[in-house]
N, C-alpha and C. Protein backbone atom coordinates (compact mmCIF):
# COMPACT_ATOMS: atom_id res chain seq x y z
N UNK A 1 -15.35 12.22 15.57
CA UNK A 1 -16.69 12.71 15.79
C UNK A 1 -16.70 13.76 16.92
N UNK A 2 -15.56 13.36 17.70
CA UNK A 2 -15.57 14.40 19.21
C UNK A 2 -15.12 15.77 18.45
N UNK A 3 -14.58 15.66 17.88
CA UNK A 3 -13.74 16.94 17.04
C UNK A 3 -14.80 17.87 16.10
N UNK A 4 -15.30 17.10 15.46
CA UNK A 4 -16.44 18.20 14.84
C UNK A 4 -17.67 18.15 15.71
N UNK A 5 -18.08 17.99 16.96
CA UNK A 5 -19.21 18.77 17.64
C UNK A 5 -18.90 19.96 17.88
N UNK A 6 -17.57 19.96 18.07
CA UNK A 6 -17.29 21.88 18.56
C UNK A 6 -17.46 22.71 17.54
N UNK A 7 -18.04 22.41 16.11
CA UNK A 7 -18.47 23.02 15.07
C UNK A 7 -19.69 23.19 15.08
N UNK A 8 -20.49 23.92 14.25
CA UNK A 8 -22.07 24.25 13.85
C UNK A 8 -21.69 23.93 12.26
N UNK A 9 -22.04 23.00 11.72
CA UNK A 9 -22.47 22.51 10.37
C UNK A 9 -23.03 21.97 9.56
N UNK A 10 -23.84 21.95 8.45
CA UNK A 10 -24.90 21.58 7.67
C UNK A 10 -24.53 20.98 6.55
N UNK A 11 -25.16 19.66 6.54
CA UNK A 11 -24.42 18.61 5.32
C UNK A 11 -25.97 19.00 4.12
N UNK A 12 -25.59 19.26 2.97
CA UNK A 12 -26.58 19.59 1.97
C UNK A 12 -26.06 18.44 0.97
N UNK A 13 -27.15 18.08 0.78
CA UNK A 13 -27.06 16.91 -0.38
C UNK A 13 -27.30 17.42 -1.73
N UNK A 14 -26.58 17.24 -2.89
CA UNK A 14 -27.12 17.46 -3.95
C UNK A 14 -27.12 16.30 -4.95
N UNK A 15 -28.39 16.65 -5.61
CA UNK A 15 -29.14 15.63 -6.82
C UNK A 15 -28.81 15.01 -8.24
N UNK A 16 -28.85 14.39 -8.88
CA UNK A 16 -28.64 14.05 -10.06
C UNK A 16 -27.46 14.31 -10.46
N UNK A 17 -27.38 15.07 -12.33
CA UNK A 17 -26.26 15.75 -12.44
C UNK A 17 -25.48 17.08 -12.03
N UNK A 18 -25.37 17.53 -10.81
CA UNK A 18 -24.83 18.20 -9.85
C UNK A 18 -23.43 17.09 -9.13
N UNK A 19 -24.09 16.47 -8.62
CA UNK A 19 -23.06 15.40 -8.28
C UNK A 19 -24.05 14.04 -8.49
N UNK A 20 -23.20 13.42 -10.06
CA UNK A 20 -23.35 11.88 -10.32
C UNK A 20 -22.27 10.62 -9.98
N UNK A 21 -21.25 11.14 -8.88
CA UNK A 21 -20.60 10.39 -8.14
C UNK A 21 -21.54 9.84 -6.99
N UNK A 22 -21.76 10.76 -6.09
CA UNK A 22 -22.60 10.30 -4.74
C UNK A 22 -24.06 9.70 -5.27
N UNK A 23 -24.44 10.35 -5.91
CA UNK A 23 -25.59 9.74 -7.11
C UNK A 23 -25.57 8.30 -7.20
N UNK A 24 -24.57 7.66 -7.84
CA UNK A 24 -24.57 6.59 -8.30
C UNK A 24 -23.68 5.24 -6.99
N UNK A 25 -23.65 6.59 -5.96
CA UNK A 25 -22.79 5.72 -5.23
C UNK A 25 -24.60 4.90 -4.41
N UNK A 26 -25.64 5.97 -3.90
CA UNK A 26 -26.11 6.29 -3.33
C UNK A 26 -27.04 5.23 -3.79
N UNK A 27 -27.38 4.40 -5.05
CA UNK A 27 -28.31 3.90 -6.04
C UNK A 27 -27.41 2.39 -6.22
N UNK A 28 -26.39 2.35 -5.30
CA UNK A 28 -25.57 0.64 -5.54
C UNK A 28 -26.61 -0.13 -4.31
N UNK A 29 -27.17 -1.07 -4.74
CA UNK A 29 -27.63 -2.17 -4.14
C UNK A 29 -26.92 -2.84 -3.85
N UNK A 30 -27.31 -3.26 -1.74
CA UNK A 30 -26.54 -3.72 -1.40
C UNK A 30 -27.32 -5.38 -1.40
N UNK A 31 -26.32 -6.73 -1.80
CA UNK A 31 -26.20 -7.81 -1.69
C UNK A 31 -26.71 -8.40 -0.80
N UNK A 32 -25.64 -8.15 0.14
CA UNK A 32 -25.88 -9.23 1.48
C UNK A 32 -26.38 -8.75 2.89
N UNK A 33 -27.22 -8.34 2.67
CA UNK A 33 -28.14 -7.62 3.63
C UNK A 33 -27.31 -7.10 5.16
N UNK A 34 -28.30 -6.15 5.48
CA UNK A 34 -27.70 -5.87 7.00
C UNK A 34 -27.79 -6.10 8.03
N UNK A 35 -27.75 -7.52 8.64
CA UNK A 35 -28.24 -8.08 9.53
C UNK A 35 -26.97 -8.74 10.27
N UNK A 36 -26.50 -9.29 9.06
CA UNK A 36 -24.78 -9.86 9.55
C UNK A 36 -24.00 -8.89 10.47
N UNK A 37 -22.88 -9.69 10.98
CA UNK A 37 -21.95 -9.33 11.55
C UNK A 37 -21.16 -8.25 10.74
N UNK A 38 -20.28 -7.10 11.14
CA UNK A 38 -19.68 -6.38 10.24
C UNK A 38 -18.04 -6.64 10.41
N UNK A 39 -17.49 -6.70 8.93
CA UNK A 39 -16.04 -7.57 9.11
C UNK A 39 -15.32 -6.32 9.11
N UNK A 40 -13.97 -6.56 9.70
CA UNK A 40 -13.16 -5.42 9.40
C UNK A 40 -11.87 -5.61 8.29
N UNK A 41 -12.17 -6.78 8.16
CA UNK A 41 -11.09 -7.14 6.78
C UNK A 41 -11.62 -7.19 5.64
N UNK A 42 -11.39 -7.35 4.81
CA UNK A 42 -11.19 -6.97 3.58
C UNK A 42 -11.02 -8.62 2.79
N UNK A 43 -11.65 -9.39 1.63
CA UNK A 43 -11.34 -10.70 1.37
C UNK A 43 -10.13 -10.03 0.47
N UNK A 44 -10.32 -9.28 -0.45
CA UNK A 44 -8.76 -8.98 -1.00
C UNK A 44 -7.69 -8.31 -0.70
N UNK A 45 -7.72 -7.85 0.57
CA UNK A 45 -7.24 -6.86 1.31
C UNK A 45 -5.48 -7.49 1.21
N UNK A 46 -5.02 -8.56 1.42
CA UNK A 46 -3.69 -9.16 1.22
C UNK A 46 -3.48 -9.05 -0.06
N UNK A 47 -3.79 -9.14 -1.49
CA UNK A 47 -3.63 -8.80 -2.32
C UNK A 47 -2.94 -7.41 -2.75
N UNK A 48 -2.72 -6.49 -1.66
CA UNK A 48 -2.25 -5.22 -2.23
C UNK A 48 -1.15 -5.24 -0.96
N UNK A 49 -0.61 -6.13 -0.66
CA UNK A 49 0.95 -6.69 0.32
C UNK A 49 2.09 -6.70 -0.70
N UNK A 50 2.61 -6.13 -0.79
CA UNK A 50 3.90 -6.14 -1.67
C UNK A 50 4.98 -6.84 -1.12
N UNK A 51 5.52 -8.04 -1.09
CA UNK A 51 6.55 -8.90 -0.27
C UNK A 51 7.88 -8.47 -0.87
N UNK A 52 9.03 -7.42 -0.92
CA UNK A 52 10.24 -7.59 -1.66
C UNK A 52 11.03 -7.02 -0.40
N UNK A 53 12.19 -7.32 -1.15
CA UNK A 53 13.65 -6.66 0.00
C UNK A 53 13.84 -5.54 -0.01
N UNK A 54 14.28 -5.09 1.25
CA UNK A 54 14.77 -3.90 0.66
C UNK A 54 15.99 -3.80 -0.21
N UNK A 55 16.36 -2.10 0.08
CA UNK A 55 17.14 -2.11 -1.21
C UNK A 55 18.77 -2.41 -0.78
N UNK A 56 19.24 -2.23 0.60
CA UNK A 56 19.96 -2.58 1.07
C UNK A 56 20.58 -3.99 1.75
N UNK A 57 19.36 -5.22 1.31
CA UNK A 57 19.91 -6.39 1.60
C UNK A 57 21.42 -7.02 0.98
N UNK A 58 21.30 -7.19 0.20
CA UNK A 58 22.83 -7.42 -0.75
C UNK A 58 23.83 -6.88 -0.13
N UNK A 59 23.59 -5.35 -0.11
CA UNK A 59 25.13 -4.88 0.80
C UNK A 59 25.20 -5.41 1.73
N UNK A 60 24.18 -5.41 3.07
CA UNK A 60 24.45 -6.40 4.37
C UNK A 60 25.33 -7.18 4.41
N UNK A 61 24.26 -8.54 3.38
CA UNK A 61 24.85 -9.73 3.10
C UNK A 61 26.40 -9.94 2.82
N UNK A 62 27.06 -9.28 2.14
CA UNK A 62 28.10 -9.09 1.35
C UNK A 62 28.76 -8.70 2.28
N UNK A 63 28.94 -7.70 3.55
CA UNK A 63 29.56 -7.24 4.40
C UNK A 63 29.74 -8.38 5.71
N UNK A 64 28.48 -9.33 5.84
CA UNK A 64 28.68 -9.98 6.56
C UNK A 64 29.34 -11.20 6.52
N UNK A 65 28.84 -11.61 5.09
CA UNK A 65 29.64 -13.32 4.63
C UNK A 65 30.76 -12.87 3.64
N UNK A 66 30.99 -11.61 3.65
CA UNK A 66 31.78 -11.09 2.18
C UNK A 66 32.07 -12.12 0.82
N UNK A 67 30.46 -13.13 0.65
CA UNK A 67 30.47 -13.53 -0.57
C UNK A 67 29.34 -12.69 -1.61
N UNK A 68 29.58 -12.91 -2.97
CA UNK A 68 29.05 -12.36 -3.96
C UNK A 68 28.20 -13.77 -4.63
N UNK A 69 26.57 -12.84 -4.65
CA UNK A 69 25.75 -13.55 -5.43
C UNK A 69 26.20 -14.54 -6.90
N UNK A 70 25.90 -15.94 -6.80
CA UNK A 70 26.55 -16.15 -7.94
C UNK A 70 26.00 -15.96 -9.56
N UNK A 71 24.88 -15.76 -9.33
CA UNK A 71 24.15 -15.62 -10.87
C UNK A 71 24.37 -13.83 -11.19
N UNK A 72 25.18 -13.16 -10.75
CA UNK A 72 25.36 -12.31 -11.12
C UNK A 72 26.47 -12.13 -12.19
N UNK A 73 26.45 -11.47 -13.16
CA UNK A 73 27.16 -11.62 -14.21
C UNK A 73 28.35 -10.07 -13.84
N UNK A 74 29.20 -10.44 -14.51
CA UNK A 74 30.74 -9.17 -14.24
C UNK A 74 30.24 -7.76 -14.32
N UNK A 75 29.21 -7.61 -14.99
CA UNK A 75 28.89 -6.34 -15.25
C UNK A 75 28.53 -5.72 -13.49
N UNK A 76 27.30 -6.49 -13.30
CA UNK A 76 26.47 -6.65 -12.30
C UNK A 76 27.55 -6.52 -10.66
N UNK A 77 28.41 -7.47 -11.24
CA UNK A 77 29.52 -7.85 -9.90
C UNK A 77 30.54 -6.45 -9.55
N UNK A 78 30.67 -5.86 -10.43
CA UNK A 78 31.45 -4.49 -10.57
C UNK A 78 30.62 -3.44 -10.11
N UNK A 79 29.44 -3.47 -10.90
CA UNK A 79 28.51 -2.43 -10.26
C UNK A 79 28.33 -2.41 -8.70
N UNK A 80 28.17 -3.76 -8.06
CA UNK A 80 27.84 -3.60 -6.42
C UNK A 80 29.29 -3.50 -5.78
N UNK A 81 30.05 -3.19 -6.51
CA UNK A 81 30.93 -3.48 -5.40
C UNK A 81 31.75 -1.92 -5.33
N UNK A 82 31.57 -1.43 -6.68
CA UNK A 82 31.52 -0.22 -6.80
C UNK A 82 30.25 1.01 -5.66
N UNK A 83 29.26 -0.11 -5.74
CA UNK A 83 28.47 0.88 -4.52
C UNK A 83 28.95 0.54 -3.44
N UNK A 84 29.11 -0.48 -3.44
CA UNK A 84 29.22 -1.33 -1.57
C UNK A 84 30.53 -0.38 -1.13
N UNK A 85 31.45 0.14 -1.95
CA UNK A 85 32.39 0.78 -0.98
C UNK A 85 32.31 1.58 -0.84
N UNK A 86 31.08 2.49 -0.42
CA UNK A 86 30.61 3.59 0.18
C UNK A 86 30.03 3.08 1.53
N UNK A 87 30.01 1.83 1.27
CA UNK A 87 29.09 1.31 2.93
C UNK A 87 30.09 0.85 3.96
N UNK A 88 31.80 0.71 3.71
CA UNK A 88 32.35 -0.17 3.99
C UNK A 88 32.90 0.80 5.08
């Protein structure tokens, strides 16, 4: 807000179909009135947390305990080890 006072500028609204985005944004009834407290979270906001490894765990692992995953099948077992000796 400190940043645009050092400007001179004029917000113009436009109507209907001109803009039926802000239109329809402008015409959503709000629910739960404005009297409450205002939250800064989000109830689904954890929902868009992606929990995975990175892509370099395996090599670590492998360098540190130098064992190989066992549900990995020969194909699989050749392939990492074929990468891993670029890390070694």
């Amino acid at each position: 807000m400190l940043l645009l006072q050092e400007f001179n500028y004029e917000i113009r609204d436009t109507k209907d179909a001109e803009n039926p985005v802000a239109d329809h944004l402008s015409s959503i009834v709000c629910t739960r009135g404005t009297k409450g407290p205002i939250y800064e979270c989000f109830p689904d906001e954890q929902l868009f947390i992606v929990q995975s490894n990175p892509w370099y765990v395996d090599i670590v692992n492998y360098l540190v305990t130098a064992k190989l995953l066992e549900d990995w099948n020969k194909h699989d077992r050749d392939r990492f080890l074929h990468r891993v000796k670029f890390y070694i």
